[in-house]
C-alpha atoms as a PDB file:
ATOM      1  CA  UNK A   1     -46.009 -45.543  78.292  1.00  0.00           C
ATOM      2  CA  UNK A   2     -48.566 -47.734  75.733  1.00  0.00           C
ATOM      3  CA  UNK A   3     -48.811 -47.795  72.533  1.00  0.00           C
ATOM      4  CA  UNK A   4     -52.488 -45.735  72.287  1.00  0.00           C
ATOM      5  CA  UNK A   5     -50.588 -43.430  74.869  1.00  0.00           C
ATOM      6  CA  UNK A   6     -48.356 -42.190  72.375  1.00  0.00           C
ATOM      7  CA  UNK A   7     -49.365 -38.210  71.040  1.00  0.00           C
ATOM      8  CA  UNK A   8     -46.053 -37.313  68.737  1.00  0.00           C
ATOM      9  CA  UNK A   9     -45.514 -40.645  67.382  1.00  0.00           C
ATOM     10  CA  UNK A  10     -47.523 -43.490  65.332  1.00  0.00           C
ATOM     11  CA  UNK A  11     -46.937 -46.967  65.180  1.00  0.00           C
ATOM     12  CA  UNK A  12     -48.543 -49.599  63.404  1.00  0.00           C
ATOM     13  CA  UNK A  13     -47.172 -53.185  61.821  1.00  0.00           C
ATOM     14  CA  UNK A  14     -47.874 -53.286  58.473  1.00  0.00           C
ATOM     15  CA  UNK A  15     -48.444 -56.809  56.765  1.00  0.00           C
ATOM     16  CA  UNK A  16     -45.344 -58.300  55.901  1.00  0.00           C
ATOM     17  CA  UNK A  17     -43.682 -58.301  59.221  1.00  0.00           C
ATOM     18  CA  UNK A  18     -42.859 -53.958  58.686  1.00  0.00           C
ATOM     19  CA  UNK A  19     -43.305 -51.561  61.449  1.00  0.00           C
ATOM     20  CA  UNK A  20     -43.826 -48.141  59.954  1.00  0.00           C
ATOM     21  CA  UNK A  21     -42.621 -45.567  63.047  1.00  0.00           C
ATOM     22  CA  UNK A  22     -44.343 -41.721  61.919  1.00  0.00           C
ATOM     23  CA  UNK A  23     -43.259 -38.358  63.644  1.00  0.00           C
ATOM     24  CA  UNK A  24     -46.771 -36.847  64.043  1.00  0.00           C
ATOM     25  CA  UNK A  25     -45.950 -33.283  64.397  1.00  0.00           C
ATOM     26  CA  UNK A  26     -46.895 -31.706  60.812  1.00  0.00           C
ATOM     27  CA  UNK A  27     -47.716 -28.528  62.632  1.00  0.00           C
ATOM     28  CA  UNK A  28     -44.200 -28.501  63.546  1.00  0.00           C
ATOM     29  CA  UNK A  29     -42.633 -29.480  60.200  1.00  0.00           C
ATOM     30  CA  UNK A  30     -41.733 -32.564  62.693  1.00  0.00           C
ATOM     31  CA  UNK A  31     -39.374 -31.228  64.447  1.00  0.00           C
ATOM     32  CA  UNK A  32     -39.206 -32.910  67.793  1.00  0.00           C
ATOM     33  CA  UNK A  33     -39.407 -32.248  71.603  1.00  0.00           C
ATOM     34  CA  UNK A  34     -38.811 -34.374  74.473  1.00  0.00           C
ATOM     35  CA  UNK A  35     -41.903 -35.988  74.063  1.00  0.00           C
ATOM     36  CA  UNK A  36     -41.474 -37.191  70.560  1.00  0.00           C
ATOM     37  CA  UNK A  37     -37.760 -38.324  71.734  1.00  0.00           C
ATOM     38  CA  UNK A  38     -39.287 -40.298  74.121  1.00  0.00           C
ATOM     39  CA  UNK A  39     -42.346 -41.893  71.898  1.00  0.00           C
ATOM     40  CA  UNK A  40     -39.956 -42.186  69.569  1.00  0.00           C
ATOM     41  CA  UNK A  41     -37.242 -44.328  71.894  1.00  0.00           C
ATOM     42  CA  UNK A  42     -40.490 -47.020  73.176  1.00  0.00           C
ATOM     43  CA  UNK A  43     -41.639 -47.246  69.345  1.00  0.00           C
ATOM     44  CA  UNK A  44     -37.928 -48.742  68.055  1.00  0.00           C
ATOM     45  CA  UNK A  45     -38.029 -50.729  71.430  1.00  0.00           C
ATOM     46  CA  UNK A  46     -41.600 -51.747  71.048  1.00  0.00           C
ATOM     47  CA  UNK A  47     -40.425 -53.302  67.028  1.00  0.00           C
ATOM     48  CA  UNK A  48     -37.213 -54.712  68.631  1.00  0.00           C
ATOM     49  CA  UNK A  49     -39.207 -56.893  71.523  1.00  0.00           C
ATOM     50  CA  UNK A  50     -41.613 -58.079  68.888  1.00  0.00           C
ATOM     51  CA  UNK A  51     -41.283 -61.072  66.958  1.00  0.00           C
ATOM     52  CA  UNK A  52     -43.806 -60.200  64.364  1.00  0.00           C
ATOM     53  CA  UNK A  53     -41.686 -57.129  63.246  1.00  0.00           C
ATOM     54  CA  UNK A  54     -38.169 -57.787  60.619  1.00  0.00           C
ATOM     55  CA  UNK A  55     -37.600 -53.779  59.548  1.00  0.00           C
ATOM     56  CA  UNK A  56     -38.542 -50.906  60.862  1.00  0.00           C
ATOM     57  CA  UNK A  57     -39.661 -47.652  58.155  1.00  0.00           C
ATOM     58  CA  UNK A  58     -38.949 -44.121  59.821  1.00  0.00           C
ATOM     59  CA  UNK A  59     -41.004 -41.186  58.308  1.00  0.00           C
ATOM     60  CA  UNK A  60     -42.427 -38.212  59.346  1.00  0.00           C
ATOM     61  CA  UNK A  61     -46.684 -37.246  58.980  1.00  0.00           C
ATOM     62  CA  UNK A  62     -47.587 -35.124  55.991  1.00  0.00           C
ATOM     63  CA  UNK A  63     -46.004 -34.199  52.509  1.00  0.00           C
ATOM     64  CA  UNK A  64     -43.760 -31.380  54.060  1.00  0.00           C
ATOM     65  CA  UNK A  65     -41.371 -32.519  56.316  1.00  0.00           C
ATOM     66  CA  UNK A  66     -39.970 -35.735  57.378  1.00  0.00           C
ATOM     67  CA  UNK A  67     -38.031 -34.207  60.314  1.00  0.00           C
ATOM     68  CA  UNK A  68     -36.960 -30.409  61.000  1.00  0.00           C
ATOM     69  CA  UNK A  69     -35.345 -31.442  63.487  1.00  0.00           C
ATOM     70  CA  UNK A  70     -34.980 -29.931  67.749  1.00  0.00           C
ATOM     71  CA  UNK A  71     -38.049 -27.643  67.905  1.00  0.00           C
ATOM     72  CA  UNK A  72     -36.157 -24.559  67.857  1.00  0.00           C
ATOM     73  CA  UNK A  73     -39.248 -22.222  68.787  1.00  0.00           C
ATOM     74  CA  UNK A  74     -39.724 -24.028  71.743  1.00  0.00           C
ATOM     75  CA  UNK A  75     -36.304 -23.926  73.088  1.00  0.00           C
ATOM     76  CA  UNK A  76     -36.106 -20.515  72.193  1.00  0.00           C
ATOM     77  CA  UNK A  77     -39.487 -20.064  74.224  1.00  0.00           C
ATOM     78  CA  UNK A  78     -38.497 -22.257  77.374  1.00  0.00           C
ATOM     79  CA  UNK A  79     -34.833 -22.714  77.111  1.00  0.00           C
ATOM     80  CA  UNK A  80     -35.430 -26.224  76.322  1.00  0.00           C
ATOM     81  CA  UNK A  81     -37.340 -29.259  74.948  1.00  0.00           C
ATOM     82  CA  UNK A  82     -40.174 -29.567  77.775  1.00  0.00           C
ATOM     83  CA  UNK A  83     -40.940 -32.669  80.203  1.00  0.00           C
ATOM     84  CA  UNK A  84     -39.517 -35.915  79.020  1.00  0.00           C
ATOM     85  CA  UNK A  85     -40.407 -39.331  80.968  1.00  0.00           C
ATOM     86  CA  UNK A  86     -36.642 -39.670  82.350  1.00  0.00           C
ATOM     87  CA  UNK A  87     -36.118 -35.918  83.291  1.00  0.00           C
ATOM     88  CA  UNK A  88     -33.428 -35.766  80.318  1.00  0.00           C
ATOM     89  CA  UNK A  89     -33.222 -35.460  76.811  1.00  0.00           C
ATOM     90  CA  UNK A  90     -32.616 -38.385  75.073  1.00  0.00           C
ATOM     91  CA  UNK A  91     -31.510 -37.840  71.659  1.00  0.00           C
ATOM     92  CA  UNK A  92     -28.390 -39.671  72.247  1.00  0.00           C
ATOM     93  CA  UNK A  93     -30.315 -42.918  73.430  1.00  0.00           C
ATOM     94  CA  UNK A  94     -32.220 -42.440  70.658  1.00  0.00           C
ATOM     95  CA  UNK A  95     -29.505 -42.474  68.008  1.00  0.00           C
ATOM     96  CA  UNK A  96     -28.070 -45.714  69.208  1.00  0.00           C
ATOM     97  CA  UNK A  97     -31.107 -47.659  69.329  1.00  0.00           C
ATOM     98  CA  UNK A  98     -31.661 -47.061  66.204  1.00  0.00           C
ATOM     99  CA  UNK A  99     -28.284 -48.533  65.086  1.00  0.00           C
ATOM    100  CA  UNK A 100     -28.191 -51.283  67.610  1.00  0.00           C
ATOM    101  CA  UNK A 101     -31.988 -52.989  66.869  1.00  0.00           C
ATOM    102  CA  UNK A 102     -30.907 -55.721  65.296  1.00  0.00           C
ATOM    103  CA  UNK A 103     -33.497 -54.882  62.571  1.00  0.00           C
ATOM    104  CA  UNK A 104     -32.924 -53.056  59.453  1.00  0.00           C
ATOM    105  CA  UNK A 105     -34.258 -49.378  59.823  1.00  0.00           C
ATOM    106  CA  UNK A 106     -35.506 -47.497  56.445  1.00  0.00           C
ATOM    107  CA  UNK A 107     -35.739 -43.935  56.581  1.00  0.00           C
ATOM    108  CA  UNK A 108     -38.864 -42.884  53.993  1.00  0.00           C
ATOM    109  CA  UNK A 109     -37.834 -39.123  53.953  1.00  0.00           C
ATOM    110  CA  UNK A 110     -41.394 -37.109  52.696  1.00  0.00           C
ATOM    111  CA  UNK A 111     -40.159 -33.976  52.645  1.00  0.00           C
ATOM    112  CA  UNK A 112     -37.437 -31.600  54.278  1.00  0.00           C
ATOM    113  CA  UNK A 113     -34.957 -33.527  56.810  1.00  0.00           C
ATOM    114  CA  UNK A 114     -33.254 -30.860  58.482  1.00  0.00           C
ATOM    115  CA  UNK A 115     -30.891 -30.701  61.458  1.00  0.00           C
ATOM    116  CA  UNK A 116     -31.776 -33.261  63.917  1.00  0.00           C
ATOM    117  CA  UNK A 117     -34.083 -34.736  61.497  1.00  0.00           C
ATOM    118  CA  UNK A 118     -31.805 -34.919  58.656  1.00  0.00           C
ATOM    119  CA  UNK A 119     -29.343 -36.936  61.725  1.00  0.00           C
ATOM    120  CA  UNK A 120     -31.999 -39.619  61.979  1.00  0.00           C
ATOM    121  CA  UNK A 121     -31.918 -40.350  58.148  1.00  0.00           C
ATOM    122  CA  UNK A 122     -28.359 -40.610  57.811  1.00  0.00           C
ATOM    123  CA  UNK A 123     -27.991 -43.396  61.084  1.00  0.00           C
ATOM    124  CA  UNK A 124     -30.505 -45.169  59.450  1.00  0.00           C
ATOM    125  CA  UNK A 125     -29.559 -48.372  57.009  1.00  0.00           C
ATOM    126  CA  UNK A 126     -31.612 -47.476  54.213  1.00  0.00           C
ATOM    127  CA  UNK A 127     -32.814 -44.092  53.291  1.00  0.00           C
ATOM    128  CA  UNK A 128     -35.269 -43.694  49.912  1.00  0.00           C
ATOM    129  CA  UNK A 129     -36.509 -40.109  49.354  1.00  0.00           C
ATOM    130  CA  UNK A 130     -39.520 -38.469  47.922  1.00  0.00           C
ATOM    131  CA  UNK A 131     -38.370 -36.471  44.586  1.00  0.00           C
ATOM    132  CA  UNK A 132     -39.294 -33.391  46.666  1.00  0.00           C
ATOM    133  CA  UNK A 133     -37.066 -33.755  50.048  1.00  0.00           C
ATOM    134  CA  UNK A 134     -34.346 -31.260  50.799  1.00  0.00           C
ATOM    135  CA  UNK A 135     -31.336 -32.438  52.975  1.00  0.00           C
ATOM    136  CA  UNK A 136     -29.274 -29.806  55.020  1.00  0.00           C
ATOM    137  CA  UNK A 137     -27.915 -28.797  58.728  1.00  0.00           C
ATOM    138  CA  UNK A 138     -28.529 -25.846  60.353  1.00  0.00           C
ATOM    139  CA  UNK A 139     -26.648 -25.923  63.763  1.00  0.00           C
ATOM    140  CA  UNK A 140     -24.679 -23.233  62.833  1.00  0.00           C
ATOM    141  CA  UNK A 141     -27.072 -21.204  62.133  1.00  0.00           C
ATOM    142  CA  UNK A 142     -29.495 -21.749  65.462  1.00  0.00           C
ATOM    143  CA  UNK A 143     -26.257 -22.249  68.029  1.00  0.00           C
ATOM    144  CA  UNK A 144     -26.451 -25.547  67.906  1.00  0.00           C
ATOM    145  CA  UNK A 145     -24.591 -29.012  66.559  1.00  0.00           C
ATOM    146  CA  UNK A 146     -24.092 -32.632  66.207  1.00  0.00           C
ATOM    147  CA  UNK A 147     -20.123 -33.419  66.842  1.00  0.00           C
ATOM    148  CA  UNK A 148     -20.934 -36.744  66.518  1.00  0.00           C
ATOM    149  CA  UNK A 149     -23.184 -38.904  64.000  1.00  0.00           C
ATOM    150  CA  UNK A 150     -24.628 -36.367  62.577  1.00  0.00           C
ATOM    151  CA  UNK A 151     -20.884 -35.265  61.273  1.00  0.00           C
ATOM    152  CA  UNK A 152     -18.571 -37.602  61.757  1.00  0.00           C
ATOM    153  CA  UNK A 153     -20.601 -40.887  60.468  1.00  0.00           C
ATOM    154  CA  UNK A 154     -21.882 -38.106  57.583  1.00  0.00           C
ATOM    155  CA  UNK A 155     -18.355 -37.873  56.081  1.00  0.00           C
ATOM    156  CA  UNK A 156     -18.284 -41.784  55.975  1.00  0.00           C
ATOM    157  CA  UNK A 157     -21.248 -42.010  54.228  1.00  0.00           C
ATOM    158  CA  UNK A 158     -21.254 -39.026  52.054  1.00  0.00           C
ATOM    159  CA  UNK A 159     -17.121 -37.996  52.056  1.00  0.00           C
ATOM    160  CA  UNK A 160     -15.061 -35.696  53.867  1.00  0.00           C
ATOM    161  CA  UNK A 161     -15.571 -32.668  51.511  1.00  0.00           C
ATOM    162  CA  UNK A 162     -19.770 -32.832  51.060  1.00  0.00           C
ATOM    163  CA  UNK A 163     -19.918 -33.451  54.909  1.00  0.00           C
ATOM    164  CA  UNK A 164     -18.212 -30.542  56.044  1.00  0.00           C
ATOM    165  CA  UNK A 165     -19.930 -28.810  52.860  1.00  0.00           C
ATOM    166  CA  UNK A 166     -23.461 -29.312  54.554  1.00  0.00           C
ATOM    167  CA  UNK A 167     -22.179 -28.395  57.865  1.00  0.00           C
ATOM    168  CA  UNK A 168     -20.188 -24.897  56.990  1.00  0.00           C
ATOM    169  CA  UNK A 169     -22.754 -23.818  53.927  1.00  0.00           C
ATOM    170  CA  UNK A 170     -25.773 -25.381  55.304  1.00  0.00           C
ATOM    171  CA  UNK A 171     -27.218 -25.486  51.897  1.00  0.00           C
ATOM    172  CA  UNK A 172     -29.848 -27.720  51.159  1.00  0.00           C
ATOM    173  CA  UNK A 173     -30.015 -30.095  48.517  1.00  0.00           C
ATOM    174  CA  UNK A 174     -31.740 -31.727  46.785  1.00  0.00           C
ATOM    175  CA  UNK A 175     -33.178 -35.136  46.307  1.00  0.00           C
ATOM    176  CA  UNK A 176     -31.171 -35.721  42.960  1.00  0.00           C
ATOM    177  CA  UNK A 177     -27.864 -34.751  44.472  1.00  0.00           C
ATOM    178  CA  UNK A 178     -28.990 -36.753  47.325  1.00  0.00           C
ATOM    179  CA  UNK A 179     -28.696 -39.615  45.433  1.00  0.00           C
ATOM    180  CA  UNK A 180     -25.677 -38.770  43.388  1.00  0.00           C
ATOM    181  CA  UNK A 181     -24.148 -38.154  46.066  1.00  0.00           C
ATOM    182  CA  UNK A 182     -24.842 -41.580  47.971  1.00  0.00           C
ATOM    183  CA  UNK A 183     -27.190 -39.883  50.960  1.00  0.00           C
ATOM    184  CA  UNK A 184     -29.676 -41.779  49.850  1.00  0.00           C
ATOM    185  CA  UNK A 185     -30.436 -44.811  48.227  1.00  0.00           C
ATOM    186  CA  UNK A 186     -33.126 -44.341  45.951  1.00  0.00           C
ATOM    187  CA  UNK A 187     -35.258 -41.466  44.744  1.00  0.00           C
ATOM    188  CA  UNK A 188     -38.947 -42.245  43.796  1.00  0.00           C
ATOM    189  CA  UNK A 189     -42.328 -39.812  43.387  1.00  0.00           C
ATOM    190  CA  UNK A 190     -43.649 -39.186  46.541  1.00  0.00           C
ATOM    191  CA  UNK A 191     -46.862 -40.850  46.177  1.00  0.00           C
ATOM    192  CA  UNK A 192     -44.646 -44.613  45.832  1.00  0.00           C
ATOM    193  CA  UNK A 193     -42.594 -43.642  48.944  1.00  0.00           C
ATOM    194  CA  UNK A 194     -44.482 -45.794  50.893  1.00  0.00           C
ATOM    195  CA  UNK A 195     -45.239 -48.203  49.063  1.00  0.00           C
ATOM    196  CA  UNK A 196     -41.716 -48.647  47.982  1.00  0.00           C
ATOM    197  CA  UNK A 197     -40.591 -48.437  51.776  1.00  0.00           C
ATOM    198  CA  UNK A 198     -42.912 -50.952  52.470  1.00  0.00           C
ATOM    199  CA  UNK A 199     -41.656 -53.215  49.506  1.00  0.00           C
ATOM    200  CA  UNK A 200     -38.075 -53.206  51.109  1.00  0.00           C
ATOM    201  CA  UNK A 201     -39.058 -54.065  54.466  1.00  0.00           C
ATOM    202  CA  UNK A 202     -41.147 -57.439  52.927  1.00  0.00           C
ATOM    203  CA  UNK A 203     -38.480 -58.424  51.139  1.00  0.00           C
ATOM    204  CA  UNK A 204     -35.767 -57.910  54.189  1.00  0.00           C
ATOM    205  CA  UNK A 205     -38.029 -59.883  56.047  1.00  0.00           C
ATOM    206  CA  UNK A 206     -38.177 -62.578  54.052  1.00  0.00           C
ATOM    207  CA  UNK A 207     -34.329 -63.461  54.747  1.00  0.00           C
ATOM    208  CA  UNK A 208     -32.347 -64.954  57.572  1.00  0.00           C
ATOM    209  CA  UNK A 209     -33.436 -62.586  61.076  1.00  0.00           C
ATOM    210  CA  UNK A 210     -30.138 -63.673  62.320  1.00  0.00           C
ATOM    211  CA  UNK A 211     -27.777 -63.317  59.097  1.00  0.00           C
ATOM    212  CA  UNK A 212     -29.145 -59.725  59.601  1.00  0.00           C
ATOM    213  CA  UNK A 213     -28.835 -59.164  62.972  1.00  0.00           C
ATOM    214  CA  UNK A 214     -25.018 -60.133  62.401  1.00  0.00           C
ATOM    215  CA  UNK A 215     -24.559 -57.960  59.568  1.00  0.00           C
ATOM    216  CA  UNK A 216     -25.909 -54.962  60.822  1.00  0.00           C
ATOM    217  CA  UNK A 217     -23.687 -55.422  63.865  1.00  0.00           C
ATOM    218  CA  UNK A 218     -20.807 -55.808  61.476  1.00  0.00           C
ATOM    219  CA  UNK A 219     -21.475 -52.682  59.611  1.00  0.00           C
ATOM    220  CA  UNK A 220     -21.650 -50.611  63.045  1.00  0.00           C
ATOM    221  CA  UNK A 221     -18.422 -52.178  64.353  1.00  0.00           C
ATOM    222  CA  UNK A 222     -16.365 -50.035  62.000  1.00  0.00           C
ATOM    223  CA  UNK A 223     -17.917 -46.737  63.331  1.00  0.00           C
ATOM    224  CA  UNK A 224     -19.116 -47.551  66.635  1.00  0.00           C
ATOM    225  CA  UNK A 225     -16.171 -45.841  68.203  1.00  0.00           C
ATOM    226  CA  UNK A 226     -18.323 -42.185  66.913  1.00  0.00           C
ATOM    227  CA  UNK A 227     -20.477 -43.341  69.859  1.00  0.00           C
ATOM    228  CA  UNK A 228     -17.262 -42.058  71.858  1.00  0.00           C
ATOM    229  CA  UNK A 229     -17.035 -38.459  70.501  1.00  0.00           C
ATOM    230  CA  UNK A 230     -21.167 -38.543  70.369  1.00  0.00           C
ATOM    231  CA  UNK A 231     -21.344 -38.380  74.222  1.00  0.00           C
ATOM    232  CA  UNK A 232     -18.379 -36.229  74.551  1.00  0.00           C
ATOM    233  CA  UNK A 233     -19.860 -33.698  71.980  1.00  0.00           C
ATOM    234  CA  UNK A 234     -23.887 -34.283  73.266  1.00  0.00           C
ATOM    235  CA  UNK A 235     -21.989 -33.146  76.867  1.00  0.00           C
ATOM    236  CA  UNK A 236     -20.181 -30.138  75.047  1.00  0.00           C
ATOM    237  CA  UNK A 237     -23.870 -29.004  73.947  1.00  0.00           C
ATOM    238  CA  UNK A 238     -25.627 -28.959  77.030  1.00  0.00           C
ATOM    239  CA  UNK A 239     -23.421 -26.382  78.321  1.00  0.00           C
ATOM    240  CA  UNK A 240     -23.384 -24.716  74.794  1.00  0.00           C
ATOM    241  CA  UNK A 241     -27.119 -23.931  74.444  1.00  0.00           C
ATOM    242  CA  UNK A 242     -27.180 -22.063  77.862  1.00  0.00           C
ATOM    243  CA  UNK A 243     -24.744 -19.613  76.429  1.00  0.00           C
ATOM    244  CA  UNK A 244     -25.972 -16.311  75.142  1.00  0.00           C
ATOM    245  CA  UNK A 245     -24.664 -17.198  71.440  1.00  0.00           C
ATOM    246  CA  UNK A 246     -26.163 -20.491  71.698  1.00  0.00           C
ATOM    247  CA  UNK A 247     -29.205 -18.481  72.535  1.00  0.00           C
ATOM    248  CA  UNK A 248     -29.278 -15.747  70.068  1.00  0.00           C
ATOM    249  CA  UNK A 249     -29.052 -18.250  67.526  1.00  0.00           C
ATOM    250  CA  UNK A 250     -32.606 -19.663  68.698  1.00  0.00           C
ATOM    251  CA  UNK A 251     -34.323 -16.198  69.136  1.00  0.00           C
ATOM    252  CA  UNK A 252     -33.093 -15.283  65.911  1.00  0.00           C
ATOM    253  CA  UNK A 253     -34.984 -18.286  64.159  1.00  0.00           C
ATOM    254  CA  UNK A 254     -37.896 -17.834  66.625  1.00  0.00           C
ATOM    255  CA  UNK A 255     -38.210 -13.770  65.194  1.00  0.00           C
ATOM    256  CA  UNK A 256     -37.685 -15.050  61.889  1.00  0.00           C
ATOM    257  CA  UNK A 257     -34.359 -12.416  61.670  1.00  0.00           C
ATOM    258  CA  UNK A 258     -30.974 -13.187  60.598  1.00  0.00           C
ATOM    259  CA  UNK A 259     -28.639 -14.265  64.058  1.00  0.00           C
ATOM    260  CA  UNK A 260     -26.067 -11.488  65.371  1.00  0.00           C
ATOM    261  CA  UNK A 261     -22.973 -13.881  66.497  1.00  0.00           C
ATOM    262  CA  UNK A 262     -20.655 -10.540  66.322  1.00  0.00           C
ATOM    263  CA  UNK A 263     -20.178 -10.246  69.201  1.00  0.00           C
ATOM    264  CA  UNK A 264     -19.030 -13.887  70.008  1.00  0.00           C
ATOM    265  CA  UNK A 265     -15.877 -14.073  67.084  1.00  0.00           C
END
């Protein structure tokens, strides 16, 4: 895979030492496939090899969506997420290279992060949010879920109660509650979301590269034991999604009708 290779992802190095990672899927609200997984997976390696790059900003194309997450239409379509370079799908590898590159990872969040998409803001260190994004899950609701980061880091981040609040309503919310409520860490118009992104990952990398390194380590110490019940859940959900709730849930949001999971209580 090469950089001009790439189809669902972007990357570029902005001045400053900043590489600005995009999810190029707008048709998709973002959402991801294998493919993008993949991109995605040699774009945080790509900033981590380089010497020229201090953070790393996250964001999805567009003004709509930063990231609805697994491209539900397509698993309901194929029963999956399509070719991947590996022959798996590697969400999981995903999530923990973007908490082990020992460079501070900003999540500019343009629009809705949803799902699997709203997963990738939360692992990252820094999340700032256009005045218009909308947080929420929606496993539930499409037969699918995240027992690991995605829940159990959530309720460090956000509490106990407003974790499993997202998870059972699946309500979204709003960028102001967002921030209230310690999701994010800053809420700006969406036309200085970049910019603002940008402005963070200058000034990180103007400080120590190895004072960071060590600190982000030291922040994942305390929770890097979720990486545990992330593989043991991840395993859980490939046998989940062949099952015929797992897949009513995805032709229900395929046919745009409410799910019948009945039969399954």
């Amino acid at each position: 895979m090469r950089i001009d290779e790439l189809s669902d992802v972007v990357y570029e190095v902005a001045d400053g030492g900043v590489a600005v990672i995009t999810i190029n899927r707008p048709d998709r609200m973002n959402s991801f496939r294998g493919r993008t997984i993949d991109e995605l997976i040699f774009a945080f390696k790509t900033a981590w090899a380089s010497p020229d790059v201090a953070a790393v900003v996250l964001t999805g194309a567009g003004d709509w969506a930063f990231c609805a997450g697994g491209d539900v239409k397509e698993r309901a379509a194929t029963g999956g997420y399509g070719q991947t370079e590996w022959g798996t799908f590697e969400i999981e590898r995903l999530h923990r290279i973007i908490r082990d590159v020992p460079k501070p990872v900003i999540a500019a969040v343009n629009g809705i992060a949803i799902g699997g998409g709203h997963v990738l803001h939360v692992i990252c260190d820094l999340s700032i949010a256009a005045e218009g994004a909308r947080f929420a899950q929606a496993g539930p609701r499409v037969g699918s879920f995240d027992g690991g980061y995605g829940s159990a880091y959530l309720a460090r981040v956000i509490g106990e109660k407003r974790a499993r609040q997202m998870w059972f309503l699946l309500d979204q919310i709003d960028a102001a509650t967002a921030g209230r409520w310690g999701l994010v860490n800053a809420v700006v118009p969406a036309d200085e979301l970049r910019s603002t992104a940008l402005a963070w990952g200058r000034k990180i990398a103007s400080y120590s590269p190895t004072a960071l390194r060590f600190l982000k380590h030291s922040f994942n110490a305390d929770t890097d034991h979720i990486a545990g019940i992330s593989s043991l859940a991840f395993d859980g959900l490939d046998l989940f999604v062949k099952t015929p709730e797992a897949t009513e849930g995805a032709a229900a949001f395929a046919e745009k009708r409410p799910p019948n999971f009945d039969p399954y209580r």
